[in-house]
Structures are given as C-alpha cells and as structure tokens.
Protein backbone atom coordinates (compact mmCIF):
# COMPACT_ATOMS: atom_id res chain seq x y z
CA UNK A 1 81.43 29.49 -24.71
CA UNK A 2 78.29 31.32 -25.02
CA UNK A 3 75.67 28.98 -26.60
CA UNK A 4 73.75 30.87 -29.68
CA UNK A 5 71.55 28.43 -30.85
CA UNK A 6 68.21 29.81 -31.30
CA UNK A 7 65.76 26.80 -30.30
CA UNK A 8 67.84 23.52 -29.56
CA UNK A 9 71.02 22.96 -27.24
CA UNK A 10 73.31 19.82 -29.66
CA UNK A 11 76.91 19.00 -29.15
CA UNK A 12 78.37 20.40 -32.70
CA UNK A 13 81.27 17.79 -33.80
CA UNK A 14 82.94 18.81 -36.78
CA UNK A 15 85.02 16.09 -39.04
CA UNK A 16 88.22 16.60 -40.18
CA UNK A 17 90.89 14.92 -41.77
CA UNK A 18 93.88 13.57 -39.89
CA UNK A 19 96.50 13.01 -42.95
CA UNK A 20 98.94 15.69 -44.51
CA UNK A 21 97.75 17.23 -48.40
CA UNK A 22 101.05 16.05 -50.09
CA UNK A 23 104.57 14.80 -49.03
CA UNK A 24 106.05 18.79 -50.68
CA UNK A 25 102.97 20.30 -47.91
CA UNK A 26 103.41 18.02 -45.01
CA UNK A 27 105.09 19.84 -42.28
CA UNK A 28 102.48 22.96 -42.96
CA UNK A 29 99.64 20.63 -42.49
CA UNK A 30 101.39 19.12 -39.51
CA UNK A 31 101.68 22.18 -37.95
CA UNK A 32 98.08 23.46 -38.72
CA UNK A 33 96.84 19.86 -37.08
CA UNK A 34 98.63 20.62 -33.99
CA UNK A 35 97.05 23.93 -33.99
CA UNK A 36 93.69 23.11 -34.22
CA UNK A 37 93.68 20.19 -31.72
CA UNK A 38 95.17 22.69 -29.50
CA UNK A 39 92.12 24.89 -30.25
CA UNK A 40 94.53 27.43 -32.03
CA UNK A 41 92.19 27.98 -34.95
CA UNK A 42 93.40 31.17 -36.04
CA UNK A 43 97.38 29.52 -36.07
CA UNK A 44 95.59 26.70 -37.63
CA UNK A 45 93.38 28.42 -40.84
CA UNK A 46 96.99 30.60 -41.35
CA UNK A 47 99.00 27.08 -41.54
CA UNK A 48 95.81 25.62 -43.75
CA UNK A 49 95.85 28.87 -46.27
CA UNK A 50 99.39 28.36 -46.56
CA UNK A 51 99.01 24.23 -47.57
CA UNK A 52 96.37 25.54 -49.92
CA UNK A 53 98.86 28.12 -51.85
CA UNK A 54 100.69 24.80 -52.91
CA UNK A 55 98.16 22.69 -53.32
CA UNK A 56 94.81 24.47 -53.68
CA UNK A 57 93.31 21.32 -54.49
CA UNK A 58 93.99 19.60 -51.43
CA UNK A 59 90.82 18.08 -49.86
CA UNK A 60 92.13 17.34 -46.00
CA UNK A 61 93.04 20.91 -46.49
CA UNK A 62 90.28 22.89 -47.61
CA UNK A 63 88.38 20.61 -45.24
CA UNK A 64 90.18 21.36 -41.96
CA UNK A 65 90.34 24.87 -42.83
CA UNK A 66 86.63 25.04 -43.07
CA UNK A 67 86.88 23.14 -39.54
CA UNK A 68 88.87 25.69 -37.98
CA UNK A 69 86.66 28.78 -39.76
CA UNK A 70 83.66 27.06 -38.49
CA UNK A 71 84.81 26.94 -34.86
CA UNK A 72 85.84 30.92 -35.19
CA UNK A 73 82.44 31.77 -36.33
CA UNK A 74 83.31 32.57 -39.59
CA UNK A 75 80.65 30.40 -40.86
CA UNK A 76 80.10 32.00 -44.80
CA UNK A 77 84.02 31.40 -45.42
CA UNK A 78 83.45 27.84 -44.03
CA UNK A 79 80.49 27.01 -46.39
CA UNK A 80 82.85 28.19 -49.07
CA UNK A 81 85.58 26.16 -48.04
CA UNK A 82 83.43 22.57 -47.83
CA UNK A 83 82.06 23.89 -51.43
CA UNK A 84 85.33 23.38 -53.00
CA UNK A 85 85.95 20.12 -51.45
CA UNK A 86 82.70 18.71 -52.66
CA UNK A 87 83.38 20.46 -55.80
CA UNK A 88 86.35 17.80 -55.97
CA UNK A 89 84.80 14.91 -53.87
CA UNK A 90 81.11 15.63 -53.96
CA UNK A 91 80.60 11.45 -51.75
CA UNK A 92 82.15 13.01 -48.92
CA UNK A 93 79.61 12.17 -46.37
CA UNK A 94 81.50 14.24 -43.54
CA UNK A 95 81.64 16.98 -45.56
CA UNK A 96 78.20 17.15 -46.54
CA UNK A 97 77.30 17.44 -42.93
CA UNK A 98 79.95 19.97 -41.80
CA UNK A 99 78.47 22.30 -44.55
CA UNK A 100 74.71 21.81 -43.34
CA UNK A 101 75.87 22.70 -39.77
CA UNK A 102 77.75 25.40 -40.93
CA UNK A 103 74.68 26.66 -42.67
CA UNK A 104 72.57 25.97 -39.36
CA UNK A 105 75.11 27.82 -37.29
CA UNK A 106 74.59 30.43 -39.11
CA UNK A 107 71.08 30.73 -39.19
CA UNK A 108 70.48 29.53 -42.80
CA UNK A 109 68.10 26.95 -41.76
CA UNK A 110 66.63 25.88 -45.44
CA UNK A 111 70.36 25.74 -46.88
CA UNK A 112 71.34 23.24 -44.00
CA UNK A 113 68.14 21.29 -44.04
CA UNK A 114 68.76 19.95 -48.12
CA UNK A 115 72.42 18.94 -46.53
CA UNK A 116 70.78 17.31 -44.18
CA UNK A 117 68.49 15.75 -46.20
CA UNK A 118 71.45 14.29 -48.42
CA UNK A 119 73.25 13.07 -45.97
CA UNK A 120 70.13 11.00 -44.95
CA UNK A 121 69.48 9.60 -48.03
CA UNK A 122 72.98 7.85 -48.04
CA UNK A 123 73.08 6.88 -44.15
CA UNK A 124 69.17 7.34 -43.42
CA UNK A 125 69.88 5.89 -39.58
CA UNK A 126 72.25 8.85 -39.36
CA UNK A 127 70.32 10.49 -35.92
CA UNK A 128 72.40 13.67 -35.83
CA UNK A 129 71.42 14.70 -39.50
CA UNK A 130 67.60 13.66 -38.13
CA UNK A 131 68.00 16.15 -35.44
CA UNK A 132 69.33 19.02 -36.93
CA UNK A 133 67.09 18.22 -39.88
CA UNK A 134 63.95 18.27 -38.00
CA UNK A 135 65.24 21.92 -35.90
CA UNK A 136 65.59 23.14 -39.37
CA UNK A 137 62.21 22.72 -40.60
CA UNK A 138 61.00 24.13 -37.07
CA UNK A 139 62.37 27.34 -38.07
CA UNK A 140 61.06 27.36 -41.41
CA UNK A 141 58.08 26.87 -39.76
CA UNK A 142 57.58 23.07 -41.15
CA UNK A 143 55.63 22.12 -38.17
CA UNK A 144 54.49 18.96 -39.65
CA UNK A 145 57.75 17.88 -40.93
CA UNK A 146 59.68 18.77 -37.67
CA UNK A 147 57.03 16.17 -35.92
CA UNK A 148 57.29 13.70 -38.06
CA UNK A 149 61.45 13.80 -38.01
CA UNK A 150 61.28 14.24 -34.06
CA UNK A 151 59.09 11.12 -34.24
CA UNK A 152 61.76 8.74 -35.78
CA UNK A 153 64.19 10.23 -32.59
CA UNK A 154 61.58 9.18 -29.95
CA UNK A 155 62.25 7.75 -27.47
CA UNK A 156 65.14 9.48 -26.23
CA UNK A 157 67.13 10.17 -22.95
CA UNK A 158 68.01 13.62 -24.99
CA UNK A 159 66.86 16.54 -23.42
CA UNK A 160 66.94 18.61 -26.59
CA UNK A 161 64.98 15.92 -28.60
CA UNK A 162 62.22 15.75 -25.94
CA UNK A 163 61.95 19.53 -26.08
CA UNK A 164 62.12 20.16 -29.86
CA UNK A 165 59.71 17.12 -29.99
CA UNK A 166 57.61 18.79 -27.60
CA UNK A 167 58.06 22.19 -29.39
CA UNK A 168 56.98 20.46 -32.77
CA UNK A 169 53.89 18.68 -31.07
CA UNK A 170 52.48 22.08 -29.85
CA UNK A 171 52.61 23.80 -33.10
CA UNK A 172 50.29 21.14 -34.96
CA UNK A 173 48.30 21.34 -32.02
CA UNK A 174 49.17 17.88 -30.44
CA UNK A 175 49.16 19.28 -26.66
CA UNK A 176 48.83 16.11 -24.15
CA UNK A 177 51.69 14.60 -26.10
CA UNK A 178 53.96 17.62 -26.36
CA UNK A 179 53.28 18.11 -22.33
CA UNK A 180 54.08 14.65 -21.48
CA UNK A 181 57.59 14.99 -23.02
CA UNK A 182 58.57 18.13 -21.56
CA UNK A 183 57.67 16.61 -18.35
CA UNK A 184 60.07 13.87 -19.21
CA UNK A 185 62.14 16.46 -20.14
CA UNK A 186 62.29 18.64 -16.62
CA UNK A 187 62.36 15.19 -14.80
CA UNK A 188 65.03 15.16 -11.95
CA UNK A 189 66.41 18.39 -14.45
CA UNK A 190 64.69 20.91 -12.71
CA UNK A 191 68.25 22.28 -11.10
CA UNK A 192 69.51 22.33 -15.03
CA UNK A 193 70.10 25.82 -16.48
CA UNK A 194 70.55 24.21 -20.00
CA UNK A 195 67.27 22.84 -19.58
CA UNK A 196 65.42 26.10 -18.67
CA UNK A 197 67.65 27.56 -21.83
CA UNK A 198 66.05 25.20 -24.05
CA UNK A 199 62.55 25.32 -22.57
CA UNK A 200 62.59 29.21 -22.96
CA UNK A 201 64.11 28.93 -26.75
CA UNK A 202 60.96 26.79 -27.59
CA UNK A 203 58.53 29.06 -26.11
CA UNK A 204 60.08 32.41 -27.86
CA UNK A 205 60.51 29.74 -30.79
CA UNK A 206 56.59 29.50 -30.54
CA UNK A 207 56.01 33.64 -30.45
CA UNK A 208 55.46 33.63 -26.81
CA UNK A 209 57.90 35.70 -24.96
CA UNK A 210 56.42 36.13 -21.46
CA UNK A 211 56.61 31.82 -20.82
CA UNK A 212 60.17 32.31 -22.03
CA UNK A 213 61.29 34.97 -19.79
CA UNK A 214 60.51 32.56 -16.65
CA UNK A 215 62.56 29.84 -17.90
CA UNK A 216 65.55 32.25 -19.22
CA UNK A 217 64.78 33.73 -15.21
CA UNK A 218 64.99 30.53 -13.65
CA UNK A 219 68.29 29.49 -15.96
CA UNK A 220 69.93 33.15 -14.66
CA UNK A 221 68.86 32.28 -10.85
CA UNK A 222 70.55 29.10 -11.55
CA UNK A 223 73.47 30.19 -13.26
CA UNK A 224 74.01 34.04 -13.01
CA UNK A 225 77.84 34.05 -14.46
CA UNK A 226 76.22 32.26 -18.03
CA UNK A 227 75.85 34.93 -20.41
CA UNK A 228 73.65 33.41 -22.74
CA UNK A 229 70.88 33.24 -19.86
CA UNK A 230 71.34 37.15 -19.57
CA UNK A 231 71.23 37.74 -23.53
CA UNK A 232 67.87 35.03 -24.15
CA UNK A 233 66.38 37.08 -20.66
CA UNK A 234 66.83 40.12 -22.51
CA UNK A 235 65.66 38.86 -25.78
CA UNK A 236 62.11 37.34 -23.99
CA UNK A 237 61.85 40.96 -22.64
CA UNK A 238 62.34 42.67 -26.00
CA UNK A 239 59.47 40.85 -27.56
CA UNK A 240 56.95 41.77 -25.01
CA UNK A 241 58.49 45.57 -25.96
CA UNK A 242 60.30 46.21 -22.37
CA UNK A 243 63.02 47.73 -23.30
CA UNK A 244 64.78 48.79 -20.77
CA UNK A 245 64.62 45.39 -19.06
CA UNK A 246 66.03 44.16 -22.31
CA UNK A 247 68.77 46.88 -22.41
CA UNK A 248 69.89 45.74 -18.47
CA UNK A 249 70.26 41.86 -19.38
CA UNK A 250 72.05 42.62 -22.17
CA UNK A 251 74.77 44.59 -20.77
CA UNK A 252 75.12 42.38 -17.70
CA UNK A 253 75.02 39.89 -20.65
CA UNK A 254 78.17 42.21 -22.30
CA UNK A 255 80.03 42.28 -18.92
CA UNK A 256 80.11 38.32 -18.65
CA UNK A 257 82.02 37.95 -21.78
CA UNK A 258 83.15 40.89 -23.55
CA UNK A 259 83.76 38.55 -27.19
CA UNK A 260 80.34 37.20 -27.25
CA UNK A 261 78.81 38.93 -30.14
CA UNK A 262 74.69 38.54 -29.51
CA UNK A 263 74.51 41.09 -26.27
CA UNK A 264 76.65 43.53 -28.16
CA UNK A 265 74.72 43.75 -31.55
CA UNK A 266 71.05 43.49 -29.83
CA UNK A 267 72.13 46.71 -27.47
CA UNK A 268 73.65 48.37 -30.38
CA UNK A 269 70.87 48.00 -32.44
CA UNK A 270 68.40 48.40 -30.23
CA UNK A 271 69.85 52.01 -29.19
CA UNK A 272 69.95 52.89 -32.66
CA UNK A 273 66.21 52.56 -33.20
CA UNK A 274 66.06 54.69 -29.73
CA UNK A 275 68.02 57.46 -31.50
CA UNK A 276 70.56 57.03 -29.18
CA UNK A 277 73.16 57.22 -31.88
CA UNK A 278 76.83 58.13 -30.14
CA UNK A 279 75.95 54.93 -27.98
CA UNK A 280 74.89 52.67 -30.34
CA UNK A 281 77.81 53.67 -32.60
CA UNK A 282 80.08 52.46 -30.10
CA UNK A 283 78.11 48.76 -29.41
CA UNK A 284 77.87 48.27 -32.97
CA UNK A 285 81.52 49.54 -34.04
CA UNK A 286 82.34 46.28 -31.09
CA UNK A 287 79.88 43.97 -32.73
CA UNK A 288 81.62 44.52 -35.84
CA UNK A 289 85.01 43.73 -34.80
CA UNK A 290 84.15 40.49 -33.87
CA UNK A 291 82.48 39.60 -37.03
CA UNK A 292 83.66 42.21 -39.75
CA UNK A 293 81.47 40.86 -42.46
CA UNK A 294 77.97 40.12 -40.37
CA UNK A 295 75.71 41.66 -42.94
CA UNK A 296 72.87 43.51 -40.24
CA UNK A 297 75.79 45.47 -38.19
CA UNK A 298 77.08 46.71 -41.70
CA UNK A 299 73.42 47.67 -42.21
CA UNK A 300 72.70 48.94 -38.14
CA UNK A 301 75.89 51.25 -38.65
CA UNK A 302 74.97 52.58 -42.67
CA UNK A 303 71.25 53.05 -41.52
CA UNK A 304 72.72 55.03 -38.42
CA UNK A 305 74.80 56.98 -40.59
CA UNK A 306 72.42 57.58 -42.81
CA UNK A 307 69.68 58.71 -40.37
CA UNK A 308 72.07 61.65 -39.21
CA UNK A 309 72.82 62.44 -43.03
CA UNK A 310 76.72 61.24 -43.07
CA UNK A 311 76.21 59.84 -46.66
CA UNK A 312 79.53 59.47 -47.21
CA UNK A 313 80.21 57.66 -44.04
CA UNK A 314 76.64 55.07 -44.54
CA UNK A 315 77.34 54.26 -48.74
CA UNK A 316 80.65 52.25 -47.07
CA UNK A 317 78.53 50.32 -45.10
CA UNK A 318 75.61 50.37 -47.24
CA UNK A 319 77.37 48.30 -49.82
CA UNK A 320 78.98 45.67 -47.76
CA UNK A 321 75.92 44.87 -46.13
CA UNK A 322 74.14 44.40 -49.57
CA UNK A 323 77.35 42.33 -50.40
CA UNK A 324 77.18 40.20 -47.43
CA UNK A 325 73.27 39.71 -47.44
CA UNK A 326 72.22 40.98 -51.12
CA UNK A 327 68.42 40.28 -50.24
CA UNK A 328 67.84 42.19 -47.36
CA UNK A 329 65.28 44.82 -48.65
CA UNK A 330 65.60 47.79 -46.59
CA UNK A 331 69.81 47.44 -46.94
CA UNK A 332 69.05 48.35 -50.48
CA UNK A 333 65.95 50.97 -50.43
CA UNK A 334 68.28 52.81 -47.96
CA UNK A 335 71.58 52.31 -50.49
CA UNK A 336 69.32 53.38 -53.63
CA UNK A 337 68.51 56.85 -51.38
CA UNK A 338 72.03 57.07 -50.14
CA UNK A 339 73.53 56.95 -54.13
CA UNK A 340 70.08 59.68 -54.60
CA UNK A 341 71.35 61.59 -51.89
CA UNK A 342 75.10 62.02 -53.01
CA UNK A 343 73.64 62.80 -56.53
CA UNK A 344 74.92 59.66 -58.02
CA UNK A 345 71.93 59.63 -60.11
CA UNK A 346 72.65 56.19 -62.32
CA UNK A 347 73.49 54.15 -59.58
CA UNK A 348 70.57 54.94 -57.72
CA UNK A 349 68.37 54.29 -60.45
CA UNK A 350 70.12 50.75 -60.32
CA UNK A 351 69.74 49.95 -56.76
CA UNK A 352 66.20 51.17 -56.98
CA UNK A 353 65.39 48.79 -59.61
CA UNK A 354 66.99 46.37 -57.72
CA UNK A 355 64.70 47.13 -54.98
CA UNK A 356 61.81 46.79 -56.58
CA UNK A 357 62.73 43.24 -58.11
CA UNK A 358 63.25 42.09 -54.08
CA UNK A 359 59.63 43.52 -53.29
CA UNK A 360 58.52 41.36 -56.45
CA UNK A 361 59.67 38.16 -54.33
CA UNK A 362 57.04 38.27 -51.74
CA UNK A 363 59.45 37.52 -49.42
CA UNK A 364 60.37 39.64 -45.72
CA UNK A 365 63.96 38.69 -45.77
CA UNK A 366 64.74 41.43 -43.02
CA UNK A 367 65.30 39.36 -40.02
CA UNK A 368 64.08 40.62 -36.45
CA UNK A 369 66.53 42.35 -34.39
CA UNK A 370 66.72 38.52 -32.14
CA UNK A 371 67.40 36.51 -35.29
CA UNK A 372 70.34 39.20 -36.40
CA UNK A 373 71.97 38.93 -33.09
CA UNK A 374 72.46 35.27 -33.13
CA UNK A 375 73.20 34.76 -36.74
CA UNK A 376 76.38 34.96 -38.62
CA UNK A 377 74.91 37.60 -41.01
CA UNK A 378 77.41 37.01 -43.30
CA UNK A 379 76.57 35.38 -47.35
CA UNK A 380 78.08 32.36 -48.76
C-alpha cells in the first residue's frame, strides 16, 4: 500500500474489540470480525452497520467499525464513529488513540495532537502517542515542542524517530545534533528506499524541495515499482515549479497503482490550474471515486466548472466541498459568485457574508495543492 504520510514513516495499529455487542447481535458481529481480520473491510463496516441498527449503542461495534473505516480511508466517518463510543465510554484509552490517528491520517494534525496529549496524561510512558504527538506539532510548525517530545524518544534504533528528531533539531537551529542523528539514521540504511522516503519528507517538510528530490530520486532508483517514490518525486519537483517533471512522476506514479488517490488528485489539479480542463476533468472525476467526499476534488471540479461558466454543473460541487471542509475560503468566495451568477441573489448575499467572517479569522485554511493530495479532505 502506498504510504501517504507527509513527514514520518510509523506502523499504524488500530485497536479493536474482539467480543460480540449482545447475545440478539452476535452472529453479525461474528461475521464482521471474520471480515476484518481477513482484511474485508468493506464486508466488515456492512456487517458492523448492521450490529449497530440493533444496538446503536454498542461500543465493540461502533469501535470496530471505525477500525474498518479507518483502514478504507474513510477517515471523517471514522472520527465520527470513535466520537460516539467515547460519547458512551469517554476512559477508553484505545479509543482515544484510534481517533488521534484517525485525525493524523487525515491530515488534521492539531485535532490528533490534543488526543494525543490525553492519552499521555493517563499512560505518559505511552511512546507511540509521544511520536505521533511530537510529528503533529512539526506540522503545526511547533518546532520547539516537536524537539522537546523527540527528546524523551532518544535514543532510538527507529529510523523515523532519528529523522523527525533530526527534522525538529534543524528547525530551532540545533544543526551538529540534528546531523549526527541522520547519520545514525542512513547508517548501514543507505540501500533503504523507506529511508530516502523519510529523509526527502523532512526536507520538503522544511520548505526545501530541491534536497528532497535527491532522496525521493535515490528511493525511485532503489525501488522503481513503489509509487509513493514516484508521487513525493513529483511533489519535490512541483515546489521548485517544474511542472512537467512533476506531471511525468505522477503519472508513472498513476500507472503503479491505479487506486492510490495522491498521483491522481495532484495531476488533476495541477492540469486544471494549466487550463487543461477536458484532462483534468477526467483525473479529478478518478480522484473522486476513490474518496467521494474529499473536500479539495469537490472544490478542483466546482472551480473547473466554474472557470468555463457551467454554473449549474460547479454549485453541486461547490456546496459539498463547503460541506466537507466549511473553512476553506476560496470554496466559498467562488460558491457566493456561483449563487451571484445563477441570480440567486439571497443566497449569495449569505455565502458572501460568510466569506467575509472566514477572512476575519486570519487564518489561510486553503491547503497547497501537496497537502490536498495526501489528505483525506473530508470534515468530521
């Protein structure tokens, strides 16, 4: 499976509960069990949503169904999911976590550091909640927290700690330290394409594409059938604006693995700003059957529509993207113009004012085209 982790490489291990809802729900839960250990998560969330029409209060079941959502990538339905069993058992430690990785997976990296953070204050030796904690306040740009959480990992025969250490070190300008662990790091690893994958994510992590592209070129030389080298080789070359380059990787990226979502989102959107729009219609109309509610391909496609003045077609999409991600900024400056455009005067005058309230935050909540591609894009 393609890895989509922006900075770190962790093993993700998601807890679930082994024992039926009820005696009246057992064979369904059963059943769903079976699926999921098999990997069948779509079986498995159909068995789980059945369990849950009879008892909707079950807590193994809304948790394993937020297991198996997780591992499909449907990562806003599984935050939902571990809401309602907190809602019923709020000590469940497990739980806790699941929901901050689900919010890390999906690129919601303040949600899933205050899980985090709870789940350390219960079990503060818990290193896996450390880790994930301290990647999360790298990309909130927490330097100085990230060091100081990396710090209570070191040392460590983990690759991915030594680099995010390393990564955490540079930023508050701690240089011989941060080189002597990524030396550790690329000891006796140097034939590791996961290593050169996480070396590159730090460096486009830090803003500086060019040192990423020639570890994401040494992790393709490596391992040319990996798509996730191709995509993060393409990404390096987007942010140094060569396009094309970017364009190639991404489609060899595409052609490894037709489901993985990142390659076919980037190229769509990318295209799209190129006013290439038949093309980019097609990558994005892919992207979105993989993940019908990821809130920036709603956007790519109503912005697309929009451009070529298919109002009716871009209000659609419009909306669900504001649904999905309600404070992305230019989602709704384009909706207020698209309701102006089809002369729905009143609701324009609402989405504009709802516009200017989201300029009022200060906030740029409009993620680069890198950050959409390997996010779920999709709201709570």
């Amino acid at each position: 499976m393609p890895v989509q982790a922006i900075l770190i490489l962790l093993e993700i291990v998601l807890a679930g509960f082994l024992y039926p809802a009820s005696c009246a729900a057992s064979s369904d839960f059963d059943d769903a069990r079976r699926q999921q250990d098999a990997g069948h998560n779509a079986e498995a969330e159909k068995l789980y949503r059945a369990v849950l029409k009879a008892e909707p209060r079950s807590v193994p079941a809304l948790t394993n169904l937020g297991v198996v959502l997780a591992r499909q990538g449907k990562y806003g339905e599984a935050v939902t999911s571990y809401k309602k069993v907190l809602g019923l058992a709020p000590d469940l430690l497990p739980v806790k976590m699941n929901l901050g990785i689900a919010f890390y997976q999906a690129a919601r990296y303040a949600e899933a550091a205050a899980w985090f953070q709870s789940v350390l204050k219960v079990s503060p030796g818990e290193t896996r909640a450390r880790h994930l904690l301290a990647v999360c306040s790298l990309q909130t740009s927490r330097y100085q927290e990230a060091a100081d959480h990396f710090s209570r990992l070191l040392p460590s025969g983990d690759v991915s700690v030594n680099v995010g250490a390393a990564t955490a070190l540079l930023k508050t300008g701690r240089h011989a330290e941060a080189e002597d662990l990524l030396e550790k790091a690329l000891k006796g690893q140097d034939r590791s394409p996961e290593i050169h994958l996480m070396i590159g994510q730090a460096h486009l992590g830090l803003n500086e594409p060019e040192q990423a592209a020639q570890s994401f070129q040494k992790m393709v030389a490596l391992a040319p059938s990996q798509p996730d080298g191709h995509f993060y080789l393409g990404g390096a070359y987007f942010k140094q604006g060569q396009f094309s380059k970017a364009l190639e990787e991404w489609r060899v990226a595409a052609r490894l693995d037709t489901q993985y979502f990142p390659p076919l989102f980037a190229i769509g959107a990318l295209l799209a700003g190129q006013r290439n729009f038949d093309e980019a219609r097609e990558w994005l109309t892919r992207a979105l059957a993989l993940r019908p509610n990821h809130g920036a391909t709603l956007f790519e496609l109503g912005r697309l529509a929009y451009r070529l003045n298919q109002y009716d077609e871009a209000l659609p999409q419009l909306l669900e993207a504001t649904k999905q991600q309600p404070e992305l900024k230019e989602a709704s400056y384009l909706l207020a113009n698209t309701y102006r455009s089809l002369g729905k005067a009143e609701e324009a005058r609402r989405e504009f004012l709802r516009y200017s309230q989201l300029q009022k935050t200060g906030l740029n909540n409009d993620r680069d085209l890198m950050q959409a591609a390997v996010s779920d894009g999709a709201g709570p």
